[in-house]
C-alpha atoms as a PDB file:
ATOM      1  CA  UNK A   1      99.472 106.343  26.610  1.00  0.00           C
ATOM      2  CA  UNK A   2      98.592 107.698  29.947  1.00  0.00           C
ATOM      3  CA  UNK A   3     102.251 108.973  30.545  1.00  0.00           C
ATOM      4  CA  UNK A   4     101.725 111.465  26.957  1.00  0.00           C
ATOM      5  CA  UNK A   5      98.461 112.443  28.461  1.00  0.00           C
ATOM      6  CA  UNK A   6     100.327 113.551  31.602  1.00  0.00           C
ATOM      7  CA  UNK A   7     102.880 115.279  29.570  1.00  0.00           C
ATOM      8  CA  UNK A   8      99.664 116.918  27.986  1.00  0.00           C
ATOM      9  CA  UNK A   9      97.980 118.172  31.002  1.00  0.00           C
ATOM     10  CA  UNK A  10     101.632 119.274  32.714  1.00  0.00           C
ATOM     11  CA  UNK A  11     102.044 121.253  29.269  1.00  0.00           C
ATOM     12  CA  UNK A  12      98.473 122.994  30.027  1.00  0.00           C
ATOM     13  CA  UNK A  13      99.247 123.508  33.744  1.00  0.00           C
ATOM     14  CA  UNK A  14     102.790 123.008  34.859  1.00  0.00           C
ATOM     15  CA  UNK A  15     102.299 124.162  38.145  1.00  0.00           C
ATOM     16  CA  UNK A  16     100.282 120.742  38.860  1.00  0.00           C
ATOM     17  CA  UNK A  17     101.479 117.437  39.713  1.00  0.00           C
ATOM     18  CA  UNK A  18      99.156 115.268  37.256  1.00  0.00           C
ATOM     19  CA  UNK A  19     100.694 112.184  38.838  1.00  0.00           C
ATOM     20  CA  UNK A  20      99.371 112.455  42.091  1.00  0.00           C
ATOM     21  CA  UNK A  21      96.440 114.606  41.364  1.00  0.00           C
ATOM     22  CA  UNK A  22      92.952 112.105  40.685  1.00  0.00           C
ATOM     23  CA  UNK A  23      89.927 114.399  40.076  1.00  0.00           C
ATOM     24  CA  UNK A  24      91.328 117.340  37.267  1.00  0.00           C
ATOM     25  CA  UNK A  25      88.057 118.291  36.742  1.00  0.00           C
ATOM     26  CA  UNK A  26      85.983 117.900  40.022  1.00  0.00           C
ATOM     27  CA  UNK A  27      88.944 118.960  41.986  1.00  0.00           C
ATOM     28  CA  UNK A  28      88.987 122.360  40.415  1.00  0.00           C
ATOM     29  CA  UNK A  29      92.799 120.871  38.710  1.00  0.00           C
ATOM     30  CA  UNK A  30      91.673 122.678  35.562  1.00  0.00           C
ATOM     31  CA  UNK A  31      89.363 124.537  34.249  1.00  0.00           C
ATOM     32  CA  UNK A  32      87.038 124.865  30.892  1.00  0.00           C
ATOM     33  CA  UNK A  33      89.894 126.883  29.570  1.00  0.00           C
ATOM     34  CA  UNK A  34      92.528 124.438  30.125  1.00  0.00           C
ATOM     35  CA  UNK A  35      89.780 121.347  28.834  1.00  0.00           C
ATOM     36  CA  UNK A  36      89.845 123.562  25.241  1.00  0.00           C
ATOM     37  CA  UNK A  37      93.594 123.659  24.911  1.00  0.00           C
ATOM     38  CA  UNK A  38      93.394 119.469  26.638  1.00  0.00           C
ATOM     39  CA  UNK A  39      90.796 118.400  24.131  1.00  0.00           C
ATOM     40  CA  UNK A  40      92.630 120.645  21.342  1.00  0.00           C
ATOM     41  CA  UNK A  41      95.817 118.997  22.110  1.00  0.00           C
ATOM     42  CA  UNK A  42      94.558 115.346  22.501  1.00  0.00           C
ATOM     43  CA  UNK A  43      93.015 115.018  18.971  1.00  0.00           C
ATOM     44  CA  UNK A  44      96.104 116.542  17.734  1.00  0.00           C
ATOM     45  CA  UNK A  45      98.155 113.822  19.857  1.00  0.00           C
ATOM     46  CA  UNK A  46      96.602 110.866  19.390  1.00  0.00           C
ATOM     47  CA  UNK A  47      94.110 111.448  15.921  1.00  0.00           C
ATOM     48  CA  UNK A  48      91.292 110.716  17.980  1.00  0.00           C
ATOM     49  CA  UNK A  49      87.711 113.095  16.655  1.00  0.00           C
ATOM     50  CA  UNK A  50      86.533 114.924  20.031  1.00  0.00           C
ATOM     51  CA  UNK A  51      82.737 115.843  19.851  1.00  0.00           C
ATOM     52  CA  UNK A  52      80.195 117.974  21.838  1.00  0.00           C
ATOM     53  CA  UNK A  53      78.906 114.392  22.748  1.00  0.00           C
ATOM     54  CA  UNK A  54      82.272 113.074  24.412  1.00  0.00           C
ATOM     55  CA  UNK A  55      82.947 116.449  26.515  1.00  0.00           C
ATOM     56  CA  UNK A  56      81.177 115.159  29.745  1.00  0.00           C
ATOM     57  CA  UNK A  57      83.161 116.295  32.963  1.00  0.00           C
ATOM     58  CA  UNK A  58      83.604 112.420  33.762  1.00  0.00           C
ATOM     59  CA  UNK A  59      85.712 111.937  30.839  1.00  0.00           C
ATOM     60  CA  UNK A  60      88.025 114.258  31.980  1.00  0.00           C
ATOM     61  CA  UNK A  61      88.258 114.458  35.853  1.00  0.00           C
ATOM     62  CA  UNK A  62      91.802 112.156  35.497  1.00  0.00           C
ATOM     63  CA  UNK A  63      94.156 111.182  33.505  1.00  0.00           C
ATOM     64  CA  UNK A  64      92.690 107.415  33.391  1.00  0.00           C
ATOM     65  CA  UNK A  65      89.447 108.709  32.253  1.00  0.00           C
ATOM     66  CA  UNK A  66      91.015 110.839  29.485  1.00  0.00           C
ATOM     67  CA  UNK A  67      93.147 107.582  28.595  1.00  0.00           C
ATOM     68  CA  UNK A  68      89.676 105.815  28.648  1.00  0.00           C
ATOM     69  CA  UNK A  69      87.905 107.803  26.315  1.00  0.00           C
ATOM     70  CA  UNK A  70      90.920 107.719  24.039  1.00  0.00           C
ATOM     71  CA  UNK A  71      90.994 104.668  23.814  1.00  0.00           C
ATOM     72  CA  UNK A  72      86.875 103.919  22.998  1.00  0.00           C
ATOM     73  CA  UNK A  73      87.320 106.709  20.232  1.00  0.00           C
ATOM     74  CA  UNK A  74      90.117 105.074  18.916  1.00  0.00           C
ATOM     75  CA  UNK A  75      88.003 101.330  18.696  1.00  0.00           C
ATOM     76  CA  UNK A  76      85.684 103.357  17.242  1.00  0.00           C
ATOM     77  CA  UNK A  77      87.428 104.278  14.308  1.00  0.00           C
END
């Protein structure tokens, strides 16, 4: 899972090594544009309902966190 989300976030920004990088958000990686087309493009992805609630900087400052949150909405459903 965390390898598509890389392939996600180099789609968004393929300028950025997403490997290597930890903190997307808190880092200034990417910014509240790039977390629309991210968030757009993970519920696409992976089926996975996004909400106001879940779009907290910490879920998205790396790709683990981003594979995190995936993975709590998907136990959720």
């Amino acid at each position: 899972m965390k390898e598509k989300v890389i392939e996600i976030l180099k789609g968004i920004r393929s300028d950025i090594d997403f490997e290597t990088e930890d903190q997307l958000i808190d880092g200034n990686i990417i910014d509240s544009f790039d977390v629309v087309s991210l968030i757009g493009d993970l519920t696409d992805e992976f089926d996975v309902d996004i909400t106001v609630n879940d779009m907290i900087p910490e879920n998205f400052n790396s790709a683990d966190a981003i594979v995190a949150l995936i993975q709590r909405l998907e136990d959720e459903i």
